[in-house]
C-alpha atoms as a PDB file:
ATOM      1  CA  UNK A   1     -13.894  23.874 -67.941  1.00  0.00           C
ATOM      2  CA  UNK A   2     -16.148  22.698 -65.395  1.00  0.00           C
ATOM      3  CA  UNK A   3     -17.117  23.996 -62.275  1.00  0.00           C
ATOM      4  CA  UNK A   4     -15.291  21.060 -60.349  1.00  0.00           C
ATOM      5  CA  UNK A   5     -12.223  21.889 -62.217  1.00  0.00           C
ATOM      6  CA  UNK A   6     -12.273  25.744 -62.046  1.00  0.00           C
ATOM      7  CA  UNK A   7     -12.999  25.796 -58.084  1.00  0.00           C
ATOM      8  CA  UNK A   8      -9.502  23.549 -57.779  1.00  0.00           C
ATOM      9  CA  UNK A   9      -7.343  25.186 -60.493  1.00  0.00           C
ATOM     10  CA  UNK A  10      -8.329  28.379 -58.396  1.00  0.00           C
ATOM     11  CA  UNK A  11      -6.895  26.871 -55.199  1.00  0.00           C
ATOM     12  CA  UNK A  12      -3.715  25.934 -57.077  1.00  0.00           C
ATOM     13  CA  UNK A  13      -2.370  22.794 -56.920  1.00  0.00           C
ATOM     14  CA  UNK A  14      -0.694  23.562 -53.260  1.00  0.00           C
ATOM     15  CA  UNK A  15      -4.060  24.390 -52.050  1.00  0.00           C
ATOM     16  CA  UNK A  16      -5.985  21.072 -51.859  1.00  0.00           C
ATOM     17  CA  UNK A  17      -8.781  21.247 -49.164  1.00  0.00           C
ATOM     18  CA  UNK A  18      -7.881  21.315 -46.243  1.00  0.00           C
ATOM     19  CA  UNK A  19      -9.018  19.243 -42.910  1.00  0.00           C
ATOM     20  CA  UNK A  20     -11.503  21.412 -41.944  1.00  0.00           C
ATOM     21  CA  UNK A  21     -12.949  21.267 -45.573  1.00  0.00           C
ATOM     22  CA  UNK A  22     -13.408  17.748 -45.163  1.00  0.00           C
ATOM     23  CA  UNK A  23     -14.667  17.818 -41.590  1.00  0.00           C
ATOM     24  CA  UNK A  24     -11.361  16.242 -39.903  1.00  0.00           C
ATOM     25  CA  UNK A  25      -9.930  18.114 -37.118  1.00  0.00           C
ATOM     26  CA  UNK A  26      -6.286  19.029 -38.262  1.00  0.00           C
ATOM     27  CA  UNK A  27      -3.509  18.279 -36.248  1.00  0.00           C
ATOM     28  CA  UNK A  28      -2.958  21.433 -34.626  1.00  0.00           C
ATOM     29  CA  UNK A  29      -6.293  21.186 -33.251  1.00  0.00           C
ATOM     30  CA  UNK A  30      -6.189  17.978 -31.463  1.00  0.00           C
ATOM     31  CA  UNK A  31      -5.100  18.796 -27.681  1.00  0.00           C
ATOM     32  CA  UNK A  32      -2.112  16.928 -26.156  1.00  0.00           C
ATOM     33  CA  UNK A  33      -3.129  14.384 -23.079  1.00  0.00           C
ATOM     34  CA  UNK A  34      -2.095  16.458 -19.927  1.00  0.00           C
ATOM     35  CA  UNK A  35       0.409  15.633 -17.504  1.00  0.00           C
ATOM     36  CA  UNK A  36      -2.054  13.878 -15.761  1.00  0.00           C
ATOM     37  CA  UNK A  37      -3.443  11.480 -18.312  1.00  0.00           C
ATOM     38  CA  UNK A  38       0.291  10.933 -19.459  1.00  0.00           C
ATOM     39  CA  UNK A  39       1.373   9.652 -15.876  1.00  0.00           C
ATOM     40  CA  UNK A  40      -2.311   7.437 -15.787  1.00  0.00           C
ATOM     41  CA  UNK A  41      -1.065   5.835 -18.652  1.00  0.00           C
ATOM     42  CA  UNK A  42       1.921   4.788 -17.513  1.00  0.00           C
ATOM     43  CA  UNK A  43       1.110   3.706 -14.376  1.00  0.00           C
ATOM     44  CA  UNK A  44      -1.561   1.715 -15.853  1.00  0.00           C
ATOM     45  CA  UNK A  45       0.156   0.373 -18.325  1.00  0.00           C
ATOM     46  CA  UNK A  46       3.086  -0.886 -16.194  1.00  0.00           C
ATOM     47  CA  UNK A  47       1.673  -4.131 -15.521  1.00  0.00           C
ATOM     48  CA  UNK A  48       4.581  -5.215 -12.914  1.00  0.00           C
ATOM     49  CA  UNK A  49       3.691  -2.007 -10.911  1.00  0.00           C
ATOM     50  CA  UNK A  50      -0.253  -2.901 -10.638  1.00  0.00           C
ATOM     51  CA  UNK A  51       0.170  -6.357 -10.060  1.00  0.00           C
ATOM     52  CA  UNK A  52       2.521  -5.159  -7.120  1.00  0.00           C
ATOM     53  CA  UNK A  53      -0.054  -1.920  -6.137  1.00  0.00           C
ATOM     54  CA  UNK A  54      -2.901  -4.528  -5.568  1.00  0.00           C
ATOM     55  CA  UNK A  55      -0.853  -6.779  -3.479  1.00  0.00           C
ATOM     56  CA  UNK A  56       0.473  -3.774  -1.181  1.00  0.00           C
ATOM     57  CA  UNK A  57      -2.898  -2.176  -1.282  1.00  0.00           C
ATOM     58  CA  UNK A  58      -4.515  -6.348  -0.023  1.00  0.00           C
ATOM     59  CA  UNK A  59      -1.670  -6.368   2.358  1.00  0.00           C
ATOM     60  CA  UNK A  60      -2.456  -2.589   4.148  1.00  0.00           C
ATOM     61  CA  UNK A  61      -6.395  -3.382   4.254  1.00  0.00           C
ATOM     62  CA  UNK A  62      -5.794  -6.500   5.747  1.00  0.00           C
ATOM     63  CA  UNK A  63      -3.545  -5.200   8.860  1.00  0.00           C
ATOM     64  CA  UNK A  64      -6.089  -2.535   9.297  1.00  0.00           C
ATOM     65  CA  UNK A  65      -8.866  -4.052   9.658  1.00  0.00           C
ATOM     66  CA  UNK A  66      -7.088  -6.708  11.554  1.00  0.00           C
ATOM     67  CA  UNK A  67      -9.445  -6.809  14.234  1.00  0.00           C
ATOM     68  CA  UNK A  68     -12.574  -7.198  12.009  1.00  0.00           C
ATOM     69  CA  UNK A  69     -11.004  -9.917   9.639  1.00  0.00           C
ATOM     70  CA  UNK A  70      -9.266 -12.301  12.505  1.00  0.00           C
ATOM     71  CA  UNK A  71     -11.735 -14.905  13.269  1.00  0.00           C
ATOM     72  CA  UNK A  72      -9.700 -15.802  16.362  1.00  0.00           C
ATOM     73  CA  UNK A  73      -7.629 -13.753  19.363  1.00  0.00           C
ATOM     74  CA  UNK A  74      -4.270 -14.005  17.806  1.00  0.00           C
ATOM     75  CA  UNK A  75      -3.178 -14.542  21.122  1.00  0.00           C
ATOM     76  CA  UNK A  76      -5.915 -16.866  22.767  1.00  0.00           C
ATOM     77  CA  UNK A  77      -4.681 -20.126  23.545  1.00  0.00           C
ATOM     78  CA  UNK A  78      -6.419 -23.765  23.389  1.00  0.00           C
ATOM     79  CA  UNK A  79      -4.001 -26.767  24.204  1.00  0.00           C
ATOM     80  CA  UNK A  80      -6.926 -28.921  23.137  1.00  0.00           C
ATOM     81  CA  UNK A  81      -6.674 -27.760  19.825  1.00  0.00           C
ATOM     82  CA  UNK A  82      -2.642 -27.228  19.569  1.00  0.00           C
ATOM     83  CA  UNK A  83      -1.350 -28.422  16.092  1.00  0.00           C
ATOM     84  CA  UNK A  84      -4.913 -28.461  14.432  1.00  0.00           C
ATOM     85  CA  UNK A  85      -4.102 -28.899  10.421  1.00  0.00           C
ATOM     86  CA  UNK A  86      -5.187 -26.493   7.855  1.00  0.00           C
ATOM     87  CA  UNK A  87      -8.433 -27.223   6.698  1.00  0.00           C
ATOM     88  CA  UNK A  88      -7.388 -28.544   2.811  1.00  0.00           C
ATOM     89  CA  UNK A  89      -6.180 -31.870   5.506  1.00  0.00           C
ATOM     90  CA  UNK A  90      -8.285 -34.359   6.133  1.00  0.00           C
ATOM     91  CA  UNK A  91      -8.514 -33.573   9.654  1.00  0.00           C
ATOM     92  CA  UNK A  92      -8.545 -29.890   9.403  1.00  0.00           C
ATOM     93  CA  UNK A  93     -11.742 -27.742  10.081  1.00  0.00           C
ATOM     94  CA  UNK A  94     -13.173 -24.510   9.351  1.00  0.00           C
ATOM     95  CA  UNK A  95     -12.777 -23.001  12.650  1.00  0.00           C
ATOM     96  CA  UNK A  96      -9.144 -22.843  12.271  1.00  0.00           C
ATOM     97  CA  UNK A  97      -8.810 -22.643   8.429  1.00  0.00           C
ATOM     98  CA  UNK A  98      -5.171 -22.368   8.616  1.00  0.00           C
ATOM     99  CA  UNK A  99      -4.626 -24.954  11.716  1.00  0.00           C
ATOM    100  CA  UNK A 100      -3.162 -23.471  14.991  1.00  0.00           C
ATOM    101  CA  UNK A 101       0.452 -23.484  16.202  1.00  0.00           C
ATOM    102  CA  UNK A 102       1.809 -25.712  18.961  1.00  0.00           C
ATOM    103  CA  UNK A 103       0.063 -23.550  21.759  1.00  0.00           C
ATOM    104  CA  UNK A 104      -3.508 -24.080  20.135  1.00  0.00           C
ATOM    105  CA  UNK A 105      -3.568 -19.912  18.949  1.00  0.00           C
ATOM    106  CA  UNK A 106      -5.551 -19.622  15.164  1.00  0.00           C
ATOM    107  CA  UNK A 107      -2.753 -19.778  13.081  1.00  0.00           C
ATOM    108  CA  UNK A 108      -4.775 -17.145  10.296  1.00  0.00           C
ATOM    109  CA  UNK A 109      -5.205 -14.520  12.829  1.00  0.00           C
ATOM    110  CA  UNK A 110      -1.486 -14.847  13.724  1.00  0.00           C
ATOM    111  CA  UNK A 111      -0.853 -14.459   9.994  1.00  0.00           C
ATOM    112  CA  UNK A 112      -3.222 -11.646   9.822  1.00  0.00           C
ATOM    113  CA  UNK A 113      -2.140  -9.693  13.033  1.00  0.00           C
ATOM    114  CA  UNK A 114       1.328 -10.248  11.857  1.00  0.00           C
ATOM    115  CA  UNK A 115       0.904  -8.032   8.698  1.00  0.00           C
ATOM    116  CA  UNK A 116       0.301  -5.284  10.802  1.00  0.00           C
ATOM    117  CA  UNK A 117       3.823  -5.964  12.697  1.00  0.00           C
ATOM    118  CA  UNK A 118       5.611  -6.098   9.460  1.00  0.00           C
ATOM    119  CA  UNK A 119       4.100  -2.993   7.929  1.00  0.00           C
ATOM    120  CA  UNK A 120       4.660  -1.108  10.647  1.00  0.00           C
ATOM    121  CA  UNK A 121       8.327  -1.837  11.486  1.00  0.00           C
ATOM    122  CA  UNK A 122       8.937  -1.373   7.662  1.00  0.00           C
ATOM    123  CA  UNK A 123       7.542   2.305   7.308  1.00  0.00           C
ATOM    124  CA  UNK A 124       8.382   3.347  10.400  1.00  0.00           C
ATOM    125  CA  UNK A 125      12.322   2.331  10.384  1.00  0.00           C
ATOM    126  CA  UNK A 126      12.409   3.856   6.810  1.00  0.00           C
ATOM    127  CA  UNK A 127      11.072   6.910   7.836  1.00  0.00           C
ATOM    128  CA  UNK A 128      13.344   7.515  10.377  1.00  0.00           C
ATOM    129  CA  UNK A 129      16.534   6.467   8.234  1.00  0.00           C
ATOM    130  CA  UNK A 130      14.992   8.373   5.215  1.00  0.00           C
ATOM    131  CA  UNK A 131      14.934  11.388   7.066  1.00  0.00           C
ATOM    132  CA  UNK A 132      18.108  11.365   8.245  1.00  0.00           C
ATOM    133  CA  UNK A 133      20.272   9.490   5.080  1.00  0.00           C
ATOM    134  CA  UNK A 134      18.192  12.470   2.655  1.00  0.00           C
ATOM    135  CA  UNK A 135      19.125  15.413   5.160  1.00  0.00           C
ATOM    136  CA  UNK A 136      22.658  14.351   5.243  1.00  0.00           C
ATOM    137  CA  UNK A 137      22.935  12.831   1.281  1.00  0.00           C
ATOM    138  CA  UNK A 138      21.486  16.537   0.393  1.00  0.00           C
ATOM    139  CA  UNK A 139      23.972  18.688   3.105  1.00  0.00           C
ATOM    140  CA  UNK A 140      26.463  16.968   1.658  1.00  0.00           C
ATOM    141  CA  UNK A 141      25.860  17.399  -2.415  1.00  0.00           C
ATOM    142  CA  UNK A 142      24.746  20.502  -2.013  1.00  0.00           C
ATOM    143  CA  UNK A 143      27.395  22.367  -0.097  1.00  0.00           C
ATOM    144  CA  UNK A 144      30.054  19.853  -0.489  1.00  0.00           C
ATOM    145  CA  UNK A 145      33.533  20.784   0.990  1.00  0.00           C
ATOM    146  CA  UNK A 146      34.393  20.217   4.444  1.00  0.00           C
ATOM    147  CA  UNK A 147      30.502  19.232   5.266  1.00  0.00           C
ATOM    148  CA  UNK A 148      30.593  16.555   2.298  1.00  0.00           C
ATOM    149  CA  UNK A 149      34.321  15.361   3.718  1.00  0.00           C
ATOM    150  CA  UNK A 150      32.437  15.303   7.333  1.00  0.00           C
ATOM    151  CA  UNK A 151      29.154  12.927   6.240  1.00  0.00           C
ATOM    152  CA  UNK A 152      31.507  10.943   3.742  1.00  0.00           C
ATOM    153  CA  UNK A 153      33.668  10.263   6.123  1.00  0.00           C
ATOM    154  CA  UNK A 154      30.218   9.117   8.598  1.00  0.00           C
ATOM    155  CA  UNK A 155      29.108   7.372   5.294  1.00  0.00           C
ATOM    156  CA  UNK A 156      32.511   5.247   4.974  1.00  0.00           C
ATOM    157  CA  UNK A 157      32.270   4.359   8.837  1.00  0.00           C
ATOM    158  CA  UNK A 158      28.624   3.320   8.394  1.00  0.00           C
ATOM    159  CA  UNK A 159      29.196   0.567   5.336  1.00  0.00           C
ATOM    160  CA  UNK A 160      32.341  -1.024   7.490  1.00  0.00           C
ATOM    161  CA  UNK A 161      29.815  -2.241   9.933  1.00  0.00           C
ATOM    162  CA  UNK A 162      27.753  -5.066   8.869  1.00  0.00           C
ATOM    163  CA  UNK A 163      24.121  -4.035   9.728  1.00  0.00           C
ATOM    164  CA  UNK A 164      22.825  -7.380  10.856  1.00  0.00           C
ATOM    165  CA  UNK A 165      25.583  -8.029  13.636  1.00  0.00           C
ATOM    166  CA  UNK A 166      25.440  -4.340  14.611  1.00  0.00           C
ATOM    167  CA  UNK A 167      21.532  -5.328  15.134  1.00  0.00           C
ATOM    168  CA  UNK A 168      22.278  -7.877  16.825  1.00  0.00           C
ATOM    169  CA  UNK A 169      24.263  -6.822  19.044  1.00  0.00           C
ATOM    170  CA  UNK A 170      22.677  -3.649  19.644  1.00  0.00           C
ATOM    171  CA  UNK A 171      19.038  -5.709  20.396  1.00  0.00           C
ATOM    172  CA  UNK A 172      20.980  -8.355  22.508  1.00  0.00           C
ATOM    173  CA  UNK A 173      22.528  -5.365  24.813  1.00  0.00           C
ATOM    174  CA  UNK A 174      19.124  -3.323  25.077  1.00  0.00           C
ATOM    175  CA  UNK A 175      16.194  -6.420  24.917  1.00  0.00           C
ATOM    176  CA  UNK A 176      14.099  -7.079  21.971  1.00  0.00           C
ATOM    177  CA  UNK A 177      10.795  -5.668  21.691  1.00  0.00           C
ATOM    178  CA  UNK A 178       8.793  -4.020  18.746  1.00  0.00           C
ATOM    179  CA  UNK A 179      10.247   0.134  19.246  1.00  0.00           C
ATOM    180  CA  UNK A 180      13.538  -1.309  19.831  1.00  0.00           C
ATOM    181  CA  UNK A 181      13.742  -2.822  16.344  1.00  0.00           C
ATOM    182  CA  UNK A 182      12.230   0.069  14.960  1.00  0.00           C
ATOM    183  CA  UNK A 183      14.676   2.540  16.706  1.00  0.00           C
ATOM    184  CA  UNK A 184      17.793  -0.134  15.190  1.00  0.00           C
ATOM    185  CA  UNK A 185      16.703  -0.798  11.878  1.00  0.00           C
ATOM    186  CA  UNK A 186      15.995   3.044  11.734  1.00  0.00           C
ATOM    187  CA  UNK A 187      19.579   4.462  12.724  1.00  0.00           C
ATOM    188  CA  UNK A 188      21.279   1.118  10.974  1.00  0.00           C
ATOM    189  CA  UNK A 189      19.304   1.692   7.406  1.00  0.00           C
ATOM    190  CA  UNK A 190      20.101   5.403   6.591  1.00  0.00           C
ATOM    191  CA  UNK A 191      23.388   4.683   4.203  1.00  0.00           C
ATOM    192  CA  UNK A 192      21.249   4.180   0.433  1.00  0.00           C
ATOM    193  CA  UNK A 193      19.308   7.371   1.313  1.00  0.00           C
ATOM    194  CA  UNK A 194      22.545   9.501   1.618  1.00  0.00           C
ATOM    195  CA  UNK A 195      24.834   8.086  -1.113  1.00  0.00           C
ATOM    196  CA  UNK A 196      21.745   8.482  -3.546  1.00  0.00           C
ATOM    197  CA  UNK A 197      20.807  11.751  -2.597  1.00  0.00           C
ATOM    198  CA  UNK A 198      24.207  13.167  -2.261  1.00  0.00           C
ATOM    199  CA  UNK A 199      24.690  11.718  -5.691  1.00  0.00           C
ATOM    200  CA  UNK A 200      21.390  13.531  -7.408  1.00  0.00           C
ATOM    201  CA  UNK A 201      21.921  16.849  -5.554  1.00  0.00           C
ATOM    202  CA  UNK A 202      25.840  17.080  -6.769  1.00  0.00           C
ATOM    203  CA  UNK A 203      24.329  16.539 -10.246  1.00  0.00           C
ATOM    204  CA  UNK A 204      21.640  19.086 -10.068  1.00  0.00           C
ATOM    205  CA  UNK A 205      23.256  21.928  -7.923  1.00  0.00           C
ATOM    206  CA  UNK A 206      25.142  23.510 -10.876  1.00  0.00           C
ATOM    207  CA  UNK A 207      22.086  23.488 -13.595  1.00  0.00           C
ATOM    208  CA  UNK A 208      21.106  26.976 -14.693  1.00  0.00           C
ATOM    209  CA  UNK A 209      17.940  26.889 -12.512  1.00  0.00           C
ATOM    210  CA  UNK A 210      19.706  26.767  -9.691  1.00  0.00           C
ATOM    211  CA  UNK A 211      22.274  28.970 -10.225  1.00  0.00           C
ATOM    212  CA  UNK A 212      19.090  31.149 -11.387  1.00  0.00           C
ATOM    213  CA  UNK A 213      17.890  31.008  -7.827  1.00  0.00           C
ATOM    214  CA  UNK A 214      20.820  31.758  -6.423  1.00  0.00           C
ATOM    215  CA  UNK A 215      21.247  34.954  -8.554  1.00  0.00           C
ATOM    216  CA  UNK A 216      18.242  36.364  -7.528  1.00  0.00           C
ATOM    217  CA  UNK A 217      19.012  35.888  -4.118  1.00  0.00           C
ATOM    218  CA  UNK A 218      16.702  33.017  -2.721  1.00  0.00           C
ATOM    219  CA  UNK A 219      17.793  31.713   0.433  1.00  0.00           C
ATOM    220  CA  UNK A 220      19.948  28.342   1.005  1.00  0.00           C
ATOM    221  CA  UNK A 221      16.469  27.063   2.250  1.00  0.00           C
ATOM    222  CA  UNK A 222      13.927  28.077  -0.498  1.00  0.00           C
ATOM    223  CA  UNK A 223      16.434  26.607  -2.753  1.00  0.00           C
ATOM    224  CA  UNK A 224      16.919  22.893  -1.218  1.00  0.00           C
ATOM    225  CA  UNK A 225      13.321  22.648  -0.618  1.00  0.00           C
ATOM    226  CA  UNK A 226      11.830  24.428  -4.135  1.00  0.00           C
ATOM    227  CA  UNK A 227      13.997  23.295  -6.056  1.00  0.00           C
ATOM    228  CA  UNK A 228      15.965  20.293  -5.576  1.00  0.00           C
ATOM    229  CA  UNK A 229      13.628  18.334  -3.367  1.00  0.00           C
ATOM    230  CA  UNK A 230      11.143  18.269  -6.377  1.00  0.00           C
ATOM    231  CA  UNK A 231      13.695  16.778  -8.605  1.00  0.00           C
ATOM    232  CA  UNK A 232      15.289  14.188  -6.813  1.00  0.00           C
ATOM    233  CA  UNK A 233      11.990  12.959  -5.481  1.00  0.00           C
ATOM    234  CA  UNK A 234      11.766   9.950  -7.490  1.00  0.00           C
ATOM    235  CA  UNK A 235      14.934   9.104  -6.598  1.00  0.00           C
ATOM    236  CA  UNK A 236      13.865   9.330  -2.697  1.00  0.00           C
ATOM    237  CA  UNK A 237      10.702   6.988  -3.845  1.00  0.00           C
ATOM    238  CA  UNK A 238      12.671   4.198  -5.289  1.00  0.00           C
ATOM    239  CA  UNK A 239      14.908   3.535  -2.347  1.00  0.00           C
ATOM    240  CA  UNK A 240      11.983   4.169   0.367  1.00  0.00           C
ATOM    241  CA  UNK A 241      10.083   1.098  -1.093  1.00  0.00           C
ATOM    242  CA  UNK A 242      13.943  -0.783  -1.035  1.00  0.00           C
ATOM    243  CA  UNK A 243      14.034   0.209   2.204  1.00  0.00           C
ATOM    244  CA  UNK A 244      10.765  -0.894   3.240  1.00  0.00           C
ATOM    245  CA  UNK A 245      11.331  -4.434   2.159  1.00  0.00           C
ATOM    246  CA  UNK A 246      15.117  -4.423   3.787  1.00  0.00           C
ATOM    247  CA  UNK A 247      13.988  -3.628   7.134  1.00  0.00           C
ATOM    248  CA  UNK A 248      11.009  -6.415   6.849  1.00  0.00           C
ATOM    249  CA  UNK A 249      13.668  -8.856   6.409  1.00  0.00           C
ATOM    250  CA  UNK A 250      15.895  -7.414   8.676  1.00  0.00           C
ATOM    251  CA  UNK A 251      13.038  -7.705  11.590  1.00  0.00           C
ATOM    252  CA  UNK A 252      12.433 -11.355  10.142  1.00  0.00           C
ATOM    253  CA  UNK A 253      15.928 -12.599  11.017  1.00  0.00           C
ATOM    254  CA  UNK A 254      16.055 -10.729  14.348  1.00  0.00           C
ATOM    255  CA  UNK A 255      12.632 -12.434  15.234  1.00  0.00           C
ATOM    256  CA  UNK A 256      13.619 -15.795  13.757  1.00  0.00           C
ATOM    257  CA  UNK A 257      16.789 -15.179  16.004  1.00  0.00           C
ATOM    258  CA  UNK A 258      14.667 -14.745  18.900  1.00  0.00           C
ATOM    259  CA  UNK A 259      16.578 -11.159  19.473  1.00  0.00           C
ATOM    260  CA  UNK A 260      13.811  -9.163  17.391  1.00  0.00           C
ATOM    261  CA  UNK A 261       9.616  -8.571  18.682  1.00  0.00           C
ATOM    262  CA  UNK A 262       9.060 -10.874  21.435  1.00  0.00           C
ATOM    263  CA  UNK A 263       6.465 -13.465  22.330  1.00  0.00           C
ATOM    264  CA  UNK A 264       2.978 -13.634  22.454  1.00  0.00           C
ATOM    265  CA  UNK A 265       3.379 -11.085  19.377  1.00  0.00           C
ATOM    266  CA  UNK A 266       2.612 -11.981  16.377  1.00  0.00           C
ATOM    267  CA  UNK A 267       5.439 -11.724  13.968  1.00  0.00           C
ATOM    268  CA  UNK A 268       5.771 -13.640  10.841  1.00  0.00           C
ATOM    269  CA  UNK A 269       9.469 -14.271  11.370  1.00  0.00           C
ATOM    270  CA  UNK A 270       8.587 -15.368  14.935  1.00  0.00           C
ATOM    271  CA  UNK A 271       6.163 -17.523  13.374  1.00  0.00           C
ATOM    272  CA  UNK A 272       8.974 -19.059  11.098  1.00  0.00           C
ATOM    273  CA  UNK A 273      11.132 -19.646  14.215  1.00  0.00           C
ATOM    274  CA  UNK A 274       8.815 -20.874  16.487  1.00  0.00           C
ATOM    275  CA  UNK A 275       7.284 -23.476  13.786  1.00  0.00           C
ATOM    276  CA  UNK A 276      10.931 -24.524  12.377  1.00  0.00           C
ATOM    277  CA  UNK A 277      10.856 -27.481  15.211  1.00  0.00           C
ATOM    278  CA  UNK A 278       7.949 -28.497  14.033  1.00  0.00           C
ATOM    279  CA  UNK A 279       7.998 -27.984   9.951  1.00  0.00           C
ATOM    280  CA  UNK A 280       9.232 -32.405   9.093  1.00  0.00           C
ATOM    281  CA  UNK A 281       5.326 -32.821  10.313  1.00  0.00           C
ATOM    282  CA  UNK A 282       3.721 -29.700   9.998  1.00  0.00           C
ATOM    283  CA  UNK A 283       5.446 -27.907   7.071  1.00  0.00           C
ATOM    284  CA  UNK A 284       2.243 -25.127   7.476  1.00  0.00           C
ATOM    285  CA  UNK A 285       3.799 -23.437  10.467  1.00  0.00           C
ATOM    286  CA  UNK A 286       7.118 -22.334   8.322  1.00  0.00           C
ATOM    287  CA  UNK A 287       5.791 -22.259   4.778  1.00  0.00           C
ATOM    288  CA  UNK A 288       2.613 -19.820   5.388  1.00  0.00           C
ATOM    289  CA  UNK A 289       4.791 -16.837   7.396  1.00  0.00           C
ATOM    290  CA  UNK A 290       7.451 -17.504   5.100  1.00  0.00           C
ATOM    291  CA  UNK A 291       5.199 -16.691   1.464  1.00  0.00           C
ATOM    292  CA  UNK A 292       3.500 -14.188   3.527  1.00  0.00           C
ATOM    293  CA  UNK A 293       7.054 -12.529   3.764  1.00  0.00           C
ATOM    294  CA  UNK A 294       7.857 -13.376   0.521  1.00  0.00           C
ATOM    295  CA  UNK A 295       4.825 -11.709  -0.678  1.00  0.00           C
ATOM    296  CA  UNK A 296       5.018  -8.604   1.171  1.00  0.00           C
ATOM    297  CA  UNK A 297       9.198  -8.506   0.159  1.00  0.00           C
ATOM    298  CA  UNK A 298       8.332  -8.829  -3.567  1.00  0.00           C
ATOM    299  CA  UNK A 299       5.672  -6.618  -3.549  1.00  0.00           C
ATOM    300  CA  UNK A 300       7.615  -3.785  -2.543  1.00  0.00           C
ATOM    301  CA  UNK A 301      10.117  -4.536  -4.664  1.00  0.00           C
ATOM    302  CA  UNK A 302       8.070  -4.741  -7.615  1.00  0.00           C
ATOM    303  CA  UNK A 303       6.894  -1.284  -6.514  1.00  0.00           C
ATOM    304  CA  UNK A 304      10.445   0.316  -6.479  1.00  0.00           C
ATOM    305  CA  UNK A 305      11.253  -1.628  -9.713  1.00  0.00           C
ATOM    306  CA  UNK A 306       7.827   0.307 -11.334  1.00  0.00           C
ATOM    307  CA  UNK A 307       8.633   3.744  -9.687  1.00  0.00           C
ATOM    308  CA  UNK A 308      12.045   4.444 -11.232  1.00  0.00           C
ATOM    309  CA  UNK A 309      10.728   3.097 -14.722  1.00  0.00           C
ATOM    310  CA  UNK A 310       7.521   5.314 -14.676  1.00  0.00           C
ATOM    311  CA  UNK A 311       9.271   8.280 -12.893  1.00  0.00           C
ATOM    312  CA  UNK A 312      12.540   7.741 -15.619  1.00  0.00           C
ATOM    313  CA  UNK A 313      12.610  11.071 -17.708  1.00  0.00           C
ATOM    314  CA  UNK A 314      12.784   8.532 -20.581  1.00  0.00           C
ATOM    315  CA  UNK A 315       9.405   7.253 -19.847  1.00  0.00           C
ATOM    316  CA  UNK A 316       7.564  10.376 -19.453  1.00  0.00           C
ATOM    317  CA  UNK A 317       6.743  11.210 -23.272  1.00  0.00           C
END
């Protein structure tokens, strides 16, 4: 028999060479992608989610640096130069490459000042109704009884009252101006945040680690911030960015109603209202604030759409 032959009839015919033999890693020792890499991939591979990311991220560079990309004072005016067209007209120039509005101000630094308005109303009324709908959704899954009939029962109340008149009304009675929309939208916007985290903290409070925790005698606070924040996190994400773009339209109809931030500021919804006399002639003054809302709305949305898909427990292998 020959050598060939007697080296593999003395492996057997179960013993074939194996991958090391033939200089291929074997399975076992090929390392599994980290947590890390895992959520990288996701996130880059949810196309939706980028597209949205480098919007938001355009969007936030632009209102900071406000003062170093405005070519103009957003609120200098120039009757000689009221109602200039953008410059793709005919009779539009460079100076003004958006046109001005009816009280000669640079129309782009308006739009560009305005971002900053927007961005901030949005974040800062969803941080005050996320605090208060997740402390609330979270008393009330978590210890349920008489403290879930109590916020339920503030919950039901809430959702009766429609939150634009309420906004209205509330804005007409105390004057419009930039904190007092915040301070509105803020106590108006908190319902989402407490039905969906009452909802993911009655459907977490009973798993074993929990109960776990409890057994070894970790206190009521350990256990709402160790161990169910972490897990209904995502959730929280999702709604923030819905809440985001709720309260940017919510401050765009207040403004458009005149009952929302005030003039000289620049507000894209103010911009829409103050340019709707105007838009049979100069459609510019309506149609730029309104895609710049549009933009900012969808781009948000697009976020929260991409969060619960890459944070889905489906998603994550």
């Amino acid at each position: 028999m020959p050598p060939s032959d007697t080296k593999v009839a003395g492996k057997g015919l179960g013993s074939l060479p194996d991958d090391d033999d033939r200089g291929v890693p074997s399975v076992e020792s090929v390392m599994q992608p980290d947590a890390f890499t895992m959520f990288s991939r996701r996130v880059i591979g949810h196309r939706s989610f980028m597209v949205a990311a480098i919007i938001m991220i355009t969007l936030i560079i632009v209102a900071l640096f406000a003062p170093v990309l405005a070519p103009h004072d957003p609120l200098g005016q120039d009757l000689d130069r009221r109602l200039m067209p953008p410059v793709w007209n005919e009779a539009g120039s460079w100076t003004h490459p958006l046109g001005t509005d009816m009280m000669g101000r640079d129309y782009l630094s308006r739009l560009i000042y305005g971002a900053r308005v927007s961005l901030i109303i949005g974040f800062s009324a969803m941080m005050i109704s996320g605090v208060l709908g997740t402390v609330m959704g979270v008393c009330a899954g978590y210890f349920g009884g008489k403290v879930d009939m109590v916020i339920t029962f503030l919950l039901t109340t809430r959702l009766t009252l429609p939150v634009i008149m309420v906004a209205l009304a509330l804005v007409a009675v105390v004057g419009g101006s930039l904190n007092t929309v915040i301070l509105v939208l803020g106590f108006l916007l908190w319902d989402r945040f407490t039905v969906v985290m009452r909802s993911a903290t009655m459907q977490i409070r009973n798993l074993d680690y929990i109960r776990a925790a409890n057994a070894i005698g970790c206190s009521t606070r350990r256990i709402i911030f160790s161990e169910i924040m972490p897990n209904v996190l995502g959730s929280l994400l999702v709604i923030a960015t819905f809440e985001i773009a709720h309260s940017i339209l919510l401050e765009a109809a207040l403004s458009f109603l005149g009952l929302g931030v005030q003039p000289p500021t620049p507000s894209w919804g103010l911009m829409v209202s103050e340019g709707k006399d105007y838009m049979l002639f100069d459609p510019y003054l309506v149609m730029l604030p309104g895609f710049a809302i549009f933009l900012l709305v969808l781009a948000i949305n697009l976020l929260g759409d991409g969060a619960r898909d890459i944070l889905a427990p489906e998603n994550r292998n």
